[in-house]
C-alpha atoms as a PDB file:
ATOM      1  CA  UNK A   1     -94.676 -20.918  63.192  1.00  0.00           C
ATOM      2  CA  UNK A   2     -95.903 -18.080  61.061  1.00  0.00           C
ATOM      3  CA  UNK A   3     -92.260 -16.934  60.231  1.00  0.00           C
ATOM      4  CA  UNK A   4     -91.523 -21.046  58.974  1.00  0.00           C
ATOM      5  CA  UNK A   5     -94.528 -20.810  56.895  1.00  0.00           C
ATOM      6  CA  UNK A   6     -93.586 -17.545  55.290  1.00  0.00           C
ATOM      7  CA  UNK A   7     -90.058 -18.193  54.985  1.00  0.00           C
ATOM      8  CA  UNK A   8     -91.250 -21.412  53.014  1.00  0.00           C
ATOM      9  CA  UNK A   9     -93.800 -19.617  51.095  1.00  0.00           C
ATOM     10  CA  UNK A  10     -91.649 -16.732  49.948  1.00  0.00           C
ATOM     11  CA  UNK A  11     -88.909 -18.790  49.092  1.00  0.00           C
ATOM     12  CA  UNK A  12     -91.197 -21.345  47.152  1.00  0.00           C
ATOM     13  CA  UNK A  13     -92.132 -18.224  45.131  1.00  0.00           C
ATOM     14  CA  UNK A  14     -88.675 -17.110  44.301  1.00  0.00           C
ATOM     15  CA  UNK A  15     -87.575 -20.642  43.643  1.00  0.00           C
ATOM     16  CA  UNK A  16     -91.112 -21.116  41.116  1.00  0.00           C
ATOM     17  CA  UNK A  17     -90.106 -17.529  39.724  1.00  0.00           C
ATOM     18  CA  UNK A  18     -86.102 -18.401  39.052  1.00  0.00           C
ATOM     19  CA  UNK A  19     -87.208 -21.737  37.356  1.00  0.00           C
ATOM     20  CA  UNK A  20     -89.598 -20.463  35.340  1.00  0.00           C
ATOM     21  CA  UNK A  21     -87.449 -17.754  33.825  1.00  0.00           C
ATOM     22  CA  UNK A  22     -88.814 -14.700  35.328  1.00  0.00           C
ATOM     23  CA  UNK A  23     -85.890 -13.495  36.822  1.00  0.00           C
ATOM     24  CA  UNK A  24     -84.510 -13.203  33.494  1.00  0.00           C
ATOM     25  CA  UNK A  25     -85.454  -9.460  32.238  1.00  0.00           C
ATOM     26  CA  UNK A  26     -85.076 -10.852  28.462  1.00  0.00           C
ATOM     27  CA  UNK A  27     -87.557 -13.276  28.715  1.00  0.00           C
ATOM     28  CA  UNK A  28     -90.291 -10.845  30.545  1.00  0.00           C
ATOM     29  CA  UNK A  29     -89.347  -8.124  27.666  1.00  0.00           C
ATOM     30  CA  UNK A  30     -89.947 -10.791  25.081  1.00  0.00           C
ATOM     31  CA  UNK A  31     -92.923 -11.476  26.758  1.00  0.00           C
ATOM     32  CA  UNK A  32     -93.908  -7.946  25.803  1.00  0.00           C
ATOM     33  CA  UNK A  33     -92.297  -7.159  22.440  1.00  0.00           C
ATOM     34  CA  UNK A  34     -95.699  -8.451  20.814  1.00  0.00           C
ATOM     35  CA  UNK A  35     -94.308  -6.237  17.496  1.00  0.00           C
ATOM     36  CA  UNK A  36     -91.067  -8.001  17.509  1.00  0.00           C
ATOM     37  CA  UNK A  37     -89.496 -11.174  18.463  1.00  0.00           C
ATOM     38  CA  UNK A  38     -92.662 -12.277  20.878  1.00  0.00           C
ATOM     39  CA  UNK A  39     -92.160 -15.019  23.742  1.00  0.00           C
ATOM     40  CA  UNK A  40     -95.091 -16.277  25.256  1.00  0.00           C
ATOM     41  CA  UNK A  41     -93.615 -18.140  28.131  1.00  0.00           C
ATOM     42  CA  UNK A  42     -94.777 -15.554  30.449  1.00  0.00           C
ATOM     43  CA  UNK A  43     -98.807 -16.563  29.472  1.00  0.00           C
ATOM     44  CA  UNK A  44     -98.204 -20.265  30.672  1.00  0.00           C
ATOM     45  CA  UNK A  45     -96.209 -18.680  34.164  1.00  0.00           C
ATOM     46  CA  UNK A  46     -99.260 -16.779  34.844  1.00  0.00           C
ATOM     47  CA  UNK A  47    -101.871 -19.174  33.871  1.00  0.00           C
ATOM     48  CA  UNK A  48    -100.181 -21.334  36.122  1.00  0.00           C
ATOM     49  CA  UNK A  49    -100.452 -18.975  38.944  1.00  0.00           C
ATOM     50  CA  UNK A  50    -104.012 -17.825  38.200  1.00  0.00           C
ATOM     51  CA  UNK A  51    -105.453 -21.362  38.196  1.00  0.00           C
ATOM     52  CA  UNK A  52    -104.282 -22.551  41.675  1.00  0.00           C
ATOM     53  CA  UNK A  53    -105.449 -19.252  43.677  1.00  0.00           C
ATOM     54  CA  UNK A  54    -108.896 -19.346  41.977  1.00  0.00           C
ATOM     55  CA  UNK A  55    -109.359 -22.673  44.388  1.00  0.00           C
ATOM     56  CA  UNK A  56    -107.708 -21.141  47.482  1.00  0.00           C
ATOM     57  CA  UNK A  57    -109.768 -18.045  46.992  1.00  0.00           C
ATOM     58  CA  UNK A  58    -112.780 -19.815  46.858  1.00  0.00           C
ATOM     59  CA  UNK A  59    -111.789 -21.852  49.518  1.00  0.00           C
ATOM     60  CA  UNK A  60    -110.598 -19.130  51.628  1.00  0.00           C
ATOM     61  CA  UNK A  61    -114.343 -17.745  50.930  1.00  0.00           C
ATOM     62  CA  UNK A  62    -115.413 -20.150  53.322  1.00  0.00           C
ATOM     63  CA  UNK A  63    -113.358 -19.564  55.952  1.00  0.00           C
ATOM     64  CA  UNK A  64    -113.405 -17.357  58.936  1.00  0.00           C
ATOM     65  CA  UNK A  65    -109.959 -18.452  60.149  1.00  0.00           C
ATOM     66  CA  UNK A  66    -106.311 -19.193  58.188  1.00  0.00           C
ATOM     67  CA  UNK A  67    -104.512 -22.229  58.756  1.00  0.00           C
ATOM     68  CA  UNK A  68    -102.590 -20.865  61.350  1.00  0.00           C
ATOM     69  CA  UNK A  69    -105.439 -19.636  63.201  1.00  0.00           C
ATOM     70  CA  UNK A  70    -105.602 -16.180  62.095  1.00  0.00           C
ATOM     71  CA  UNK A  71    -108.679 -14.351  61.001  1.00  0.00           C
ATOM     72  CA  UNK A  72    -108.495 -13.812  57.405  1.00  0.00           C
ATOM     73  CA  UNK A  73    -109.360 -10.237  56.833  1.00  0.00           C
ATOM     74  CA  UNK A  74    -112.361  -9.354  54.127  1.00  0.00           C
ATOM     75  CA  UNK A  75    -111.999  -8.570  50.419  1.00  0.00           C
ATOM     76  CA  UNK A  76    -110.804  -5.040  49.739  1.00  0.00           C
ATOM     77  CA  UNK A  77    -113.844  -2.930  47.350  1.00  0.00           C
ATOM     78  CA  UNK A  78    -113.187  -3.431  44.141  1.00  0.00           C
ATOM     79  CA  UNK A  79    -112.838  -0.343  42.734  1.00  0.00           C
ATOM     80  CA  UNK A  80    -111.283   0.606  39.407  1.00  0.00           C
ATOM     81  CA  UNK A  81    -110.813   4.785  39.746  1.00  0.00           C
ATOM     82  CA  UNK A  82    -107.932   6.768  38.235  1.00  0.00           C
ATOM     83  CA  UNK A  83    -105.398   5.838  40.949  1.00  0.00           C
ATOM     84  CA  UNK A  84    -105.571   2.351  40.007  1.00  0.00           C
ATOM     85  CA  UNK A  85    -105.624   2.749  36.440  1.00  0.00           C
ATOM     86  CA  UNK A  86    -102.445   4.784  37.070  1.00  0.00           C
ATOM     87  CA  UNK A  87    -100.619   3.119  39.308  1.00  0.00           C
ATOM     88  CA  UNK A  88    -101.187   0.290  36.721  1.00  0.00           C
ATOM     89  CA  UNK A  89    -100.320   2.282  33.690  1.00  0.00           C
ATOM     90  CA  UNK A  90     -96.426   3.082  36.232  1.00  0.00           C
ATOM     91  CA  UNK A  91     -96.214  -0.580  37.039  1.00  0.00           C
ATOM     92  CA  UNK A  92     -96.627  -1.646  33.538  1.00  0.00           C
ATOM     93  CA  UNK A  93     -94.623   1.168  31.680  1.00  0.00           C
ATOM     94  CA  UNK A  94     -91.694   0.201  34.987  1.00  0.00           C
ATOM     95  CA  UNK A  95     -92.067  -3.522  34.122  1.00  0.00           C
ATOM     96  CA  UNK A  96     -91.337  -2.868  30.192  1.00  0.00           C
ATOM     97  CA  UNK A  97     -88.531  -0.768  30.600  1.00  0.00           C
ATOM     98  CA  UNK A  98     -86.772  -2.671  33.354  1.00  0.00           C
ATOM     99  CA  UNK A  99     -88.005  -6.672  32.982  1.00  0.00           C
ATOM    100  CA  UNK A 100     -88.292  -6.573  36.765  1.00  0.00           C
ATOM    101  CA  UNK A 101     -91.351  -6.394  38.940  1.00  0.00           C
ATOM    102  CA  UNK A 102     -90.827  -6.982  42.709  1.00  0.00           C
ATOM    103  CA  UNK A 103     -91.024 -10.502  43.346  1.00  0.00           C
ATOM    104  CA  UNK A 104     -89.125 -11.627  40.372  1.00  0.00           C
ATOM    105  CA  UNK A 105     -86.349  -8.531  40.947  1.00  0.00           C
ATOM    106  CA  UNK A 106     -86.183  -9.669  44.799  1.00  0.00           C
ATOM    107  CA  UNK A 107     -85.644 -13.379  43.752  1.00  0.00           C
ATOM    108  CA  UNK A 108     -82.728 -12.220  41.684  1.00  0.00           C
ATOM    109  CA  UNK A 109     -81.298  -9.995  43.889  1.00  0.00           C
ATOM    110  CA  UNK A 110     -77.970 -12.277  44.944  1.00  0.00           C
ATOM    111  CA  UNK A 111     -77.173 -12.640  41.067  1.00  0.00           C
ATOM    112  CA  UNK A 112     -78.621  -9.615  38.868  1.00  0.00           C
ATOM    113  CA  UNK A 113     -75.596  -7.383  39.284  1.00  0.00           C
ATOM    114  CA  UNK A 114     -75.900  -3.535  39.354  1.00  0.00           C
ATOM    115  CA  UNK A 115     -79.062  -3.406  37.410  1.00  0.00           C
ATOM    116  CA  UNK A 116     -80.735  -5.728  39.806  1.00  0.00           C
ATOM    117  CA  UNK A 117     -79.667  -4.000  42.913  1.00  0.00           C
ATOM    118  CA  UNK A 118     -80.462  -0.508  41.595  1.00  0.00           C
ATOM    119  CA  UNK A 119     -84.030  -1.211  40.731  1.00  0.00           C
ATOM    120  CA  UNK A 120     -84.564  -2.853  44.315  1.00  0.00           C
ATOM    121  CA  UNK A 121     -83.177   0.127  45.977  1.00  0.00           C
ATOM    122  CA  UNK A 122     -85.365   2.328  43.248  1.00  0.00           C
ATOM    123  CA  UNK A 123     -88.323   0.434  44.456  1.00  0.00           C
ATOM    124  CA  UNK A 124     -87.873   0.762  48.085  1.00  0.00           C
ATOM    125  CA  UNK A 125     -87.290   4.630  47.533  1.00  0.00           C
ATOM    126  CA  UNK A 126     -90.209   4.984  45.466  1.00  0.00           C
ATOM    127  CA  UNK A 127     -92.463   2.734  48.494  1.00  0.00           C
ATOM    128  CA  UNK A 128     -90.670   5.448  50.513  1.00  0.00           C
ATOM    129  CA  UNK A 129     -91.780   8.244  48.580  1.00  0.00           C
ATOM    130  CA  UNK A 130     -95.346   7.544  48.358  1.00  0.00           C
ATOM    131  CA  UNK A 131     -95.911   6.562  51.960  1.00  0.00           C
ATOM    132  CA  UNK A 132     -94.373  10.192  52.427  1.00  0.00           C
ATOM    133  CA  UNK A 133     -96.446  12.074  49.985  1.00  0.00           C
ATOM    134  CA  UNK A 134     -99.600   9.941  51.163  1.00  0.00           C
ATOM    135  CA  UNK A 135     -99.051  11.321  54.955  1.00  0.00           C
ATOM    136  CA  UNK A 136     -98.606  15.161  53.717  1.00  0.00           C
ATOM    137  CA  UNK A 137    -102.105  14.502  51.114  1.00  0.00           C
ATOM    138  CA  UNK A 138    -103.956  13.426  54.866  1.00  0.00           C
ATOM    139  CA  UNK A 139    -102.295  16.354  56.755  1.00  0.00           C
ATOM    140  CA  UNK A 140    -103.244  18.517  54.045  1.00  0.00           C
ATOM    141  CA  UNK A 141    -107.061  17.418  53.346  1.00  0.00           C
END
């Protein structure tokens, strides 16, 4: 049952993210050329994503189980240090250059061509990388 309901889920998100345009790297660019020819779509995509997880979160906040019967694990600390300001300040500079982030470059994956297909495999080889670098930082400490 948990594979159906993920199956759904994830391709409810691509379907959300093709319709809306986000599988379109012009359109996510535009989003951030705020100097140049500007194209706020992107704020009304993400305000429409923001507003239904603030009532599953809160939701969620009073439950001990998932739907599926699953224990739903506790809230990561929130802690803003240097590796999350930097691994924002990547994501951001990757998401500018490329108009792809990983859902929307996923979702577009059977149609984006060669520029599609080499930032998935980019992705998984930088995932790759810094599983590898975080196991010789452990070993190392």
């Amino acid at each position: 049952m948990r594979l159906l309901v993920s199956s759904v889920s994830g391709a409810l998100f691509g379907l959300g993210l093709l319709l809306s345009g986000m599988t379109d790297t012009a359109k996510v660019q535009g989003w951030l050329d705020i100097a140049g020819n500007w194209d706020p779509t992107l704020a009304f995509v993400l305000g429409g994503a923001i507003l239904p997880m603030v009532l599953a979160w809160r939701i969620a906040a009073r439950r001990r189980t998932a739907v599926l019967g699953e224990p739903i694990p506790p809230m990561p600390e929130q802690i803003i240090d240097a590796r999350l300001l930097g691994g924002s300040a990547l994501f951001g500079i990757g998401w500018a250059l490329a108009g792809f982030c990983p859902g929307p470059a996923l979702a577009s994956l059977g149609w984006s061509g060669v520029g599609g297909t080499a930032f998935v495999l980019a992705m998984i080889a930088g995932m790759i990388c810094y599983q590898f670098v975080q196991r010789r930082a452990v070993l190392t400490a």
